[in-house]
C-alpha atoms as a PDB file:
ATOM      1  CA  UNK A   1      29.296  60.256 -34.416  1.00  0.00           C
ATOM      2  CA  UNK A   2      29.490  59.111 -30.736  1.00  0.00           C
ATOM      3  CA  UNK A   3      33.118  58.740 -28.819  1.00  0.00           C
ATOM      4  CA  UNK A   4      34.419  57.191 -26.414  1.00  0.00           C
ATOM      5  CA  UNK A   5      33.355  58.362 -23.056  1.00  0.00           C
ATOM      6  CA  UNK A   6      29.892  60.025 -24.385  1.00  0.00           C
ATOM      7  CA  UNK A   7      26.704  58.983 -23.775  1.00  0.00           C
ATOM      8  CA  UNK A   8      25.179  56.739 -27.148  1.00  0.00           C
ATOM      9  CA  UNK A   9      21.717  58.284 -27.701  1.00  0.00           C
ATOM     10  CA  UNK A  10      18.758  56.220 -28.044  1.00  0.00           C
ATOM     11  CA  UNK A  11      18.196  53.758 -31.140  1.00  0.00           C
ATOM     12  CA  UNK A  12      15.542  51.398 -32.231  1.00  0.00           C
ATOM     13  CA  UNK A  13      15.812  48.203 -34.590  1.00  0.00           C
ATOM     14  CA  UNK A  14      14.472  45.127 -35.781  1.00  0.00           C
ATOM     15  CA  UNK A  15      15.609  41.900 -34.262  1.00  0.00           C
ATOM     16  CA  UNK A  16      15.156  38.582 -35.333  1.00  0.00           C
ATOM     17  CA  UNK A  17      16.126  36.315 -32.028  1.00  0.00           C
ATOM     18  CA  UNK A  18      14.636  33.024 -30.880  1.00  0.00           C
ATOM     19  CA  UNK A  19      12.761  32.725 -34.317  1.00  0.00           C
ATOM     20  CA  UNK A  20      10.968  35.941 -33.452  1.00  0.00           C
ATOM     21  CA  UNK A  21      11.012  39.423 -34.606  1.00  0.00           C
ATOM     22  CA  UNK A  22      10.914  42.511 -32.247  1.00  0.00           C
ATOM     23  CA  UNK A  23      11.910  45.847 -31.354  1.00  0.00           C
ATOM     24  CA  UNK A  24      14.335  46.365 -29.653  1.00  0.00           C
ATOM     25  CA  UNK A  25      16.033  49.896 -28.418  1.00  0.00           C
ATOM     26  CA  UNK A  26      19.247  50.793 -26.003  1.00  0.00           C
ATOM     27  CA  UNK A  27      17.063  51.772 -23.133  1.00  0.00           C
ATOM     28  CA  UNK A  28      15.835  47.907 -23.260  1.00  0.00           C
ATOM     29  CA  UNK A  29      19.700  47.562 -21.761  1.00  0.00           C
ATOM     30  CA  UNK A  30      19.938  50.452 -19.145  1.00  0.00           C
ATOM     31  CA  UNK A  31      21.721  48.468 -16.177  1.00  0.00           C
ATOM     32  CA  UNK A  32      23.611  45.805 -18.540  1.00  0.00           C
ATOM     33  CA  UNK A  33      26.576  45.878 -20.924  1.00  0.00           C
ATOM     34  CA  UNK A  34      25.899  46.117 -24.594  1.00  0.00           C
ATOM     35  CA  UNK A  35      28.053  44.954 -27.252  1.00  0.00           C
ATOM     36  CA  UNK A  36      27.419  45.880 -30.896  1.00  0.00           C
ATOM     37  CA  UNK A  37      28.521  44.107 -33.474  1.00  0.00           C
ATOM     38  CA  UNK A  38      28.399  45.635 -36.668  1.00  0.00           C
ATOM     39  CA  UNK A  39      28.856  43.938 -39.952  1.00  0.00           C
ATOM     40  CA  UNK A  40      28.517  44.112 -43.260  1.00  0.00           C
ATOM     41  CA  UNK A  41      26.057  41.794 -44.499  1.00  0.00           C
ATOM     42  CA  UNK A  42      24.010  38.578 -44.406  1.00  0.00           C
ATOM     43  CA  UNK A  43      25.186  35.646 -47.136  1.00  0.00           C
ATOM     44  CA  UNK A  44      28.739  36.494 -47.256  1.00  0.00           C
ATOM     45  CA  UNK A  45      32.104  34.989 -46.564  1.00  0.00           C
ATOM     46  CA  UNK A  46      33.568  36.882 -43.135  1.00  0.00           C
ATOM     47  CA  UNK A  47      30.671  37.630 -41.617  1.00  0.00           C
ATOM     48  CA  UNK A  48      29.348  34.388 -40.336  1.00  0.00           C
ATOM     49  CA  UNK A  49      32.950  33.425 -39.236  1.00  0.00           C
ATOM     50  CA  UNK A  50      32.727  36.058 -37.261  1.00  0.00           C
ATOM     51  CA  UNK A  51      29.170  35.801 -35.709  1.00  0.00           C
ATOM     52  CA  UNK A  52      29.778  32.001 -35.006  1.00  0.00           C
ATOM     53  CA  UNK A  53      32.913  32.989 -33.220  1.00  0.00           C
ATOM     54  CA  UNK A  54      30.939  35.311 -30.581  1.00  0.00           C
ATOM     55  CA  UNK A  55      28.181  32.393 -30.423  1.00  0.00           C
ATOM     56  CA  UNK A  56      30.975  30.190 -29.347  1.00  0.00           C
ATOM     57  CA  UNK A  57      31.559  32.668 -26.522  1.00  0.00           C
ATOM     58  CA  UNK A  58      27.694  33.904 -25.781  1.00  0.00           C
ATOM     59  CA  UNK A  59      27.405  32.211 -22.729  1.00  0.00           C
ATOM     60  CA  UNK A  60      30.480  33.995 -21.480  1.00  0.00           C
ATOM     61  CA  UNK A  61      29.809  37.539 -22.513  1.00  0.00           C
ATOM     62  CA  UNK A  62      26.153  36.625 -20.693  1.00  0.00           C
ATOM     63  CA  UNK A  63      28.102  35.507 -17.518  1.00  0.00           C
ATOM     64  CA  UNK A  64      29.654  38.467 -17.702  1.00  0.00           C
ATOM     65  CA  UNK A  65      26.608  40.480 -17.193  1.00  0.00           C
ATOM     66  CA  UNK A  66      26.470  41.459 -20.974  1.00  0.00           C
ATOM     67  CA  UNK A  67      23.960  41.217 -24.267  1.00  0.00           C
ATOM     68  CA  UNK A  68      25.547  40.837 -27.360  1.00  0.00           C
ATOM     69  CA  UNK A  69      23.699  42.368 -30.499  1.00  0.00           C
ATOM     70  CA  UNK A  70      24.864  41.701 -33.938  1.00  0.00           C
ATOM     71  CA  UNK A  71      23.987  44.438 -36.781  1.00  0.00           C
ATOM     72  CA  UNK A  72      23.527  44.958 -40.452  1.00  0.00           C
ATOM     73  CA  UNK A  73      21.899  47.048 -42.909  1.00  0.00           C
ATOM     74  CA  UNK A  74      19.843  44.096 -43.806  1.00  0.00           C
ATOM     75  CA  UNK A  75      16.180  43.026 -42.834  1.00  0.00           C
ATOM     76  CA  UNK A  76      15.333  40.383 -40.014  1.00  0.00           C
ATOM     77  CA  UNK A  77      14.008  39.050 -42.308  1.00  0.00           C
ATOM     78  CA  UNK A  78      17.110  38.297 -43.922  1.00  0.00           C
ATOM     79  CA  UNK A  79      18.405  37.502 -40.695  1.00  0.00           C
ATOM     80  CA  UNK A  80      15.660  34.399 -39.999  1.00  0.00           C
ATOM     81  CA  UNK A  81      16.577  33.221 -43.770  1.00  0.00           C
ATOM     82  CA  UNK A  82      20.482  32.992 -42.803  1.00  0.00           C
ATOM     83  CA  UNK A  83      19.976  31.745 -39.511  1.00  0.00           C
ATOM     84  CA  UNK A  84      17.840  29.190 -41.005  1.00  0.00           C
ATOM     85  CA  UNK A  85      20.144  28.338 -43.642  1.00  0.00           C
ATOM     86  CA  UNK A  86      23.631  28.662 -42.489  1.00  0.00           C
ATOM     87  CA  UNK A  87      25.290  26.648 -40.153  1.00  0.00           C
ATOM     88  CA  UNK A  88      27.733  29.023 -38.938  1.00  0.00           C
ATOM     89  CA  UNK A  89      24.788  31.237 -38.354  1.00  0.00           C
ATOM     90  CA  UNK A  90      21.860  28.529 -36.839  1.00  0.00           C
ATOM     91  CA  UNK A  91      24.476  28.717 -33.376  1.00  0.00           C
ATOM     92  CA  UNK A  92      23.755  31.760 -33.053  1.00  0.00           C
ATOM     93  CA  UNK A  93      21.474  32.769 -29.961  1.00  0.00           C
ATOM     94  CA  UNK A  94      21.743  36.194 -29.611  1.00  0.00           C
ATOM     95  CA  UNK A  95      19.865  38.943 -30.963  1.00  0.00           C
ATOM     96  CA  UNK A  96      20.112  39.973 -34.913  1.00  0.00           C
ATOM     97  CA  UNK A  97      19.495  43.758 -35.251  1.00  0.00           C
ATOM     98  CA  UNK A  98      18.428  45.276 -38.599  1.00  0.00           C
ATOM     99  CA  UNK A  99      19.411  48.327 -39.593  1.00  0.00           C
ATOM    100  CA  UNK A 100      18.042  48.589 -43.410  1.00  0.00           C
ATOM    101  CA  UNK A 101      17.842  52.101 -43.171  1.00  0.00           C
ATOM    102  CA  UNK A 102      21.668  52.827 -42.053  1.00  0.00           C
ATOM    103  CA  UNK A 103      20.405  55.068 -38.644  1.00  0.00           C
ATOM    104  CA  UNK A 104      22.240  53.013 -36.165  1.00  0.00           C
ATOM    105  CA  UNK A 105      25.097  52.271 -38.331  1.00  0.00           C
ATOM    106  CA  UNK A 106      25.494  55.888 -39.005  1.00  0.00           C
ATOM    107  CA  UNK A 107      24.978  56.758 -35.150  1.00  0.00           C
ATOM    108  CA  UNK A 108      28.636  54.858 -35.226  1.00  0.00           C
ATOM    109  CA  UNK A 109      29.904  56.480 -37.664  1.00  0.00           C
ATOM    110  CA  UNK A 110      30.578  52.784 -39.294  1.00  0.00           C
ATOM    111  CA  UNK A 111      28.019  52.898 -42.321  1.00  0.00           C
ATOM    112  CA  UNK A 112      29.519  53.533 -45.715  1.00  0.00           C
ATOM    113  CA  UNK A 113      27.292  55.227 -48.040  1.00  0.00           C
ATOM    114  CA  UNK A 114      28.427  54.386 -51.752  1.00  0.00           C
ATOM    115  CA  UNK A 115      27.536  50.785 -50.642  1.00  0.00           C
ATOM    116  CA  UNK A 116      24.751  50.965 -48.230  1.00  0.00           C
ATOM    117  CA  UNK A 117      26.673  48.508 -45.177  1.00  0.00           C
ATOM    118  CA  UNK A 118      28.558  48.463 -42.902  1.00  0.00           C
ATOM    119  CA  UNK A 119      32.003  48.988 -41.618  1.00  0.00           C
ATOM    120  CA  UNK A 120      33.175  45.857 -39.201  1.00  0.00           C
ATOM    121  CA  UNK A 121      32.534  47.712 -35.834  1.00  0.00           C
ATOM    122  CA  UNK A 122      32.733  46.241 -32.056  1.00  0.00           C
ATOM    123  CA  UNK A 123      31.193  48.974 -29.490  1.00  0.00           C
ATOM    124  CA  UNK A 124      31.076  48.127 -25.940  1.00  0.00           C
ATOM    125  CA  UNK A 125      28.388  49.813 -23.718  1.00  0.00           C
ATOM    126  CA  UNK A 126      28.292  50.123 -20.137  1.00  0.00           C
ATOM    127  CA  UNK A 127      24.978  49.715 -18.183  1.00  0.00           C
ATOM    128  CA  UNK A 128      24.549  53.908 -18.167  1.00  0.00           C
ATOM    129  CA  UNK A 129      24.750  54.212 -21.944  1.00  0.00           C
ATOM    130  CA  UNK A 130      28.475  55.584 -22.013  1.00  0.00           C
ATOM    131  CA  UNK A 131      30.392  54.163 -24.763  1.00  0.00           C
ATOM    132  CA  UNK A 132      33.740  52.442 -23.525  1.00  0.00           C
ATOM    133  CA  UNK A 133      35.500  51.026 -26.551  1.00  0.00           C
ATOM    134  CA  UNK A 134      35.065  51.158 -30.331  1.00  0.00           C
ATOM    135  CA  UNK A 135      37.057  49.246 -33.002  1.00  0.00           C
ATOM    136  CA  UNK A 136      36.328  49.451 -36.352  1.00  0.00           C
ATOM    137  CA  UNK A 137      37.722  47.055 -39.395  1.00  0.00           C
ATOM    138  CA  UNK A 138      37.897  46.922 -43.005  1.00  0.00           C
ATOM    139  CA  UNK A 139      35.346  44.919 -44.742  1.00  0.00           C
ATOM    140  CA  UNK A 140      38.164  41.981 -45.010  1.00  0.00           C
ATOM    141  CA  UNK A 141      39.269  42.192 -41.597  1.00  0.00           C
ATOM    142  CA  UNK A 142      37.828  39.533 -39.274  1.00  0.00           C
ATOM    143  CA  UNK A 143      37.178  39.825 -35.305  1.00  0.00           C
ATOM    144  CA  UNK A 144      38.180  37.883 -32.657  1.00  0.00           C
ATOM    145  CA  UNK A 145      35.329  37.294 -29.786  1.00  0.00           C
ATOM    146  CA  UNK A 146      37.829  36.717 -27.512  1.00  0.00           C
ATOM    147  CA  UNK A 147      39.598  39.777 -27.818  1.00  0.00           C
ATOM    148  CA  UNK A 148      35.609  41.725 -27.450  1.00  0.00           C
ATOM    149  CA  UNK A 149      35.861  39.724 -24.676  1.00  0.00           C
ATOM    150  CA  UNK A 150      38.745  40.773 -22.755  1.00  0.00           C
ATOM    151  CA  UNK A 151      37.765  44.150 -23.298  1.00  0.00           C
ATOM    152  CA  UNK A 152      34.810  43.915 -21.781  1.00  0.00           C
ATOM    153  CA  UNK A 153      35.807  42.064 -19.124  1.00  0.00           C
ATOM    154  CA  UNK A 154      38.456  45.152 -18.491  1.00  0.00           C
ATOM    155  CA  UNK A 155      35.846  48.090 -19.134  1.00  0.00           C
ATOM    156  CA  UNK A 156      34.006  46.277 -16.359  1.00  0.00           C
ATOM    157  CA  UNK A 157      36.907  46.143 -14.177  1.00  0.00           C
ATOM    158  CA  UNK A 158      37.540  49.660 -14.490  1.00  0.00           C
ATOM    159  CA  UNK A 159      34.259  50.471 -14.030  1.00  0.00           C
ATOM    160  CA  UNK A 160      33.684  48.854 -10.347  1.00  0.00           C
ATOM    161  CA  UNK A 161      37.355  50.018  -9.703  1.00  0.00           C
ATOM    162  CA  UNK A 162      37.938  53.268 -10.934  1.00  0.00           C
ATOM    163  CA  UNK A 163      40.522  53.814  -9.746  1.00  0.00           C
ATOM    164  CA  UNK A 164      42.428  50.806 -11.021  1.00  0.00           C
ATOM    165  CA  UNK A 165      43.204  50.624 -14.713  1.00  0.00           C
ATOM    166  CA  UNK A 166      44.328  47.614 -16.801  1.00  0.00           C
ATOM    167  CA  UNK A 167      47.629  47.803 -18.475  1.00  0.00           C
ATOM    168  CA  UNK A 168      48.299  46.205 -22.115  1.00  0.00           C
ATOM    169  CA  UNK A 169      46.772  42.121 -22.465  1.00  0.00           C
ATOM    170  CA  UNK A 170      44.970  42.428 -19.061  1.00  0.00           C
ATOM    171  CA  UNK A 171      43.032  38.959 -18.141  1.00  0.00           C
ATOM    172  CA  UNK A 172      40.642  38.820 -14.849  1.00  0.00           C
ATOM    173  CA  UNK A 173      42.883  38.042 -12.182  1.00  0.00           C
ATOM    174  CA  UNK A 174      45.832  39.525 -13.658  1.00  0.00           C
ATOM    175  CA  UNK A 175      47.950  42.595 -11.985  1.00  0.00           C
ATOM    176  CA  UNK A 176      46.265  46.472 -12.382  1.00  0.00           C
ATOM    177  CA  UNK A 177      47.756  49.763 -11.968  1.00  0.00           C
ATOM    178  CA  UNK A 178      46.775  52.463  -9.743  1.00  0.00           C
ATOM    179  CA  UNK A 179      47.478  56.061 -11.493  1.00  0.00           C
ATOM    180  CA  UNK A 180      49.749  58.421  -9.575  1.00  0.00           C
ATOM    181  CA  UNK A 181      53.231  60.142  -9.488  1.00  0.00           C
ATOM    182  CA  UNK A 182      54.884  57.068  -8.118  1.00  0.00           C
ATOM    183  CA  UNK A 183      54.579  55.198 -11.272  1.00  0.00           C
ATOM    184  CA  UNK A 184      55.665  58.072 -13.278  1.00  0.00           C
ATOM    185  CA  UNK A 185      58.819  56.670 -15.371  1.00  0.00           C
ATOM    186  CA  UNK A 186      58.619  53.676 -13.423  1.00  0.00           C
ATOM    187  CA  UNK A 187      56.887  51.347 -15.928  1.00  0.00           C
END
């Protein structure tokens, strides 16, 4: 399983996007932010709550120099079919991965094998393939987009300013920290 702070290895999938399908693989993001979302499956009663909740923020995750990739253990295939017939899931504009065979999902230590799906599971990437967050849910926990969000938005943050770090609820815009002695029983 990959952690925090490592380096995610290289993956392929299906994707059904723009009423396509295509390969795509990690490398096809080297010098962006990558957010997987990992869910369960296609048809169900969570899942397109949740994927029509990070389509309502796409365009901001996209500002923010980011892809977002949804993922399940289903088909693109699949994926076209509920995109075409759901309309929670026609708003969405960003990639569909498939992972039928559980690889990806397994990279992430989110697949659970008695069922064949996956966990809920939001893993931000940063634009050299390090991991940066990972939060995983039960299968009746929902997401919020905003929240995936904010934490990118931080990640990044830290990232051009390392040696800044963003304290608990931190918004763009809103006060950092800089590490050191100083601070030490201060806060």
């Amino acid at each position: 399983m990959i952690k925090v702070g490592q380096q995610v290895a290289e993956f392929s999938m299906q994707a059904y996007h723009k009423d396509e399908i295509r390969e795509i693989k990690l490398s096809d993001y080297k010098g962006k932010w990558l957010v997987l979302m990992f869910y369960p499956a296609d048809f169900t009663f969570v899942c397109p709550t949740e994927l029509e909740d990070m389509a309502a923020l796409y365009g901001k995750f996209v500002e923010a120099g980011a892809e977002v990739v949804s993922v399940s253990t289903d088909t693109a295939f699949v994926h076209k079919a509920w995109h075409d017939e759901s309309p929670a899931i026609g708003k969405v504009d960003y990639p569909m991965a498939a992972d039928p065979t559980g690889a990806v999902s397994k990279q992430f230590d989110v697949y659970i094998d008695e069922e064949g799906l996956a966990l809920r599971g939001t893993f931000i990437i940063d634009p050299d393939g390090v991991l940066k967050t990972a939060e995983v849910h039960d299968l009746g926990i929902g997401r919020s987009a905003a929240e995936a969000l904010r934490k990118l938005e931080a990640a990044k943050f830290v990232h051009e300013n390392g040696d800044l770090v963003c304290p608990a609820n931190w918004t763009p815009g809103g006060d950092t920290l800089k590490p050191g002695l100083d601070l030490v029983g201060k806060i």
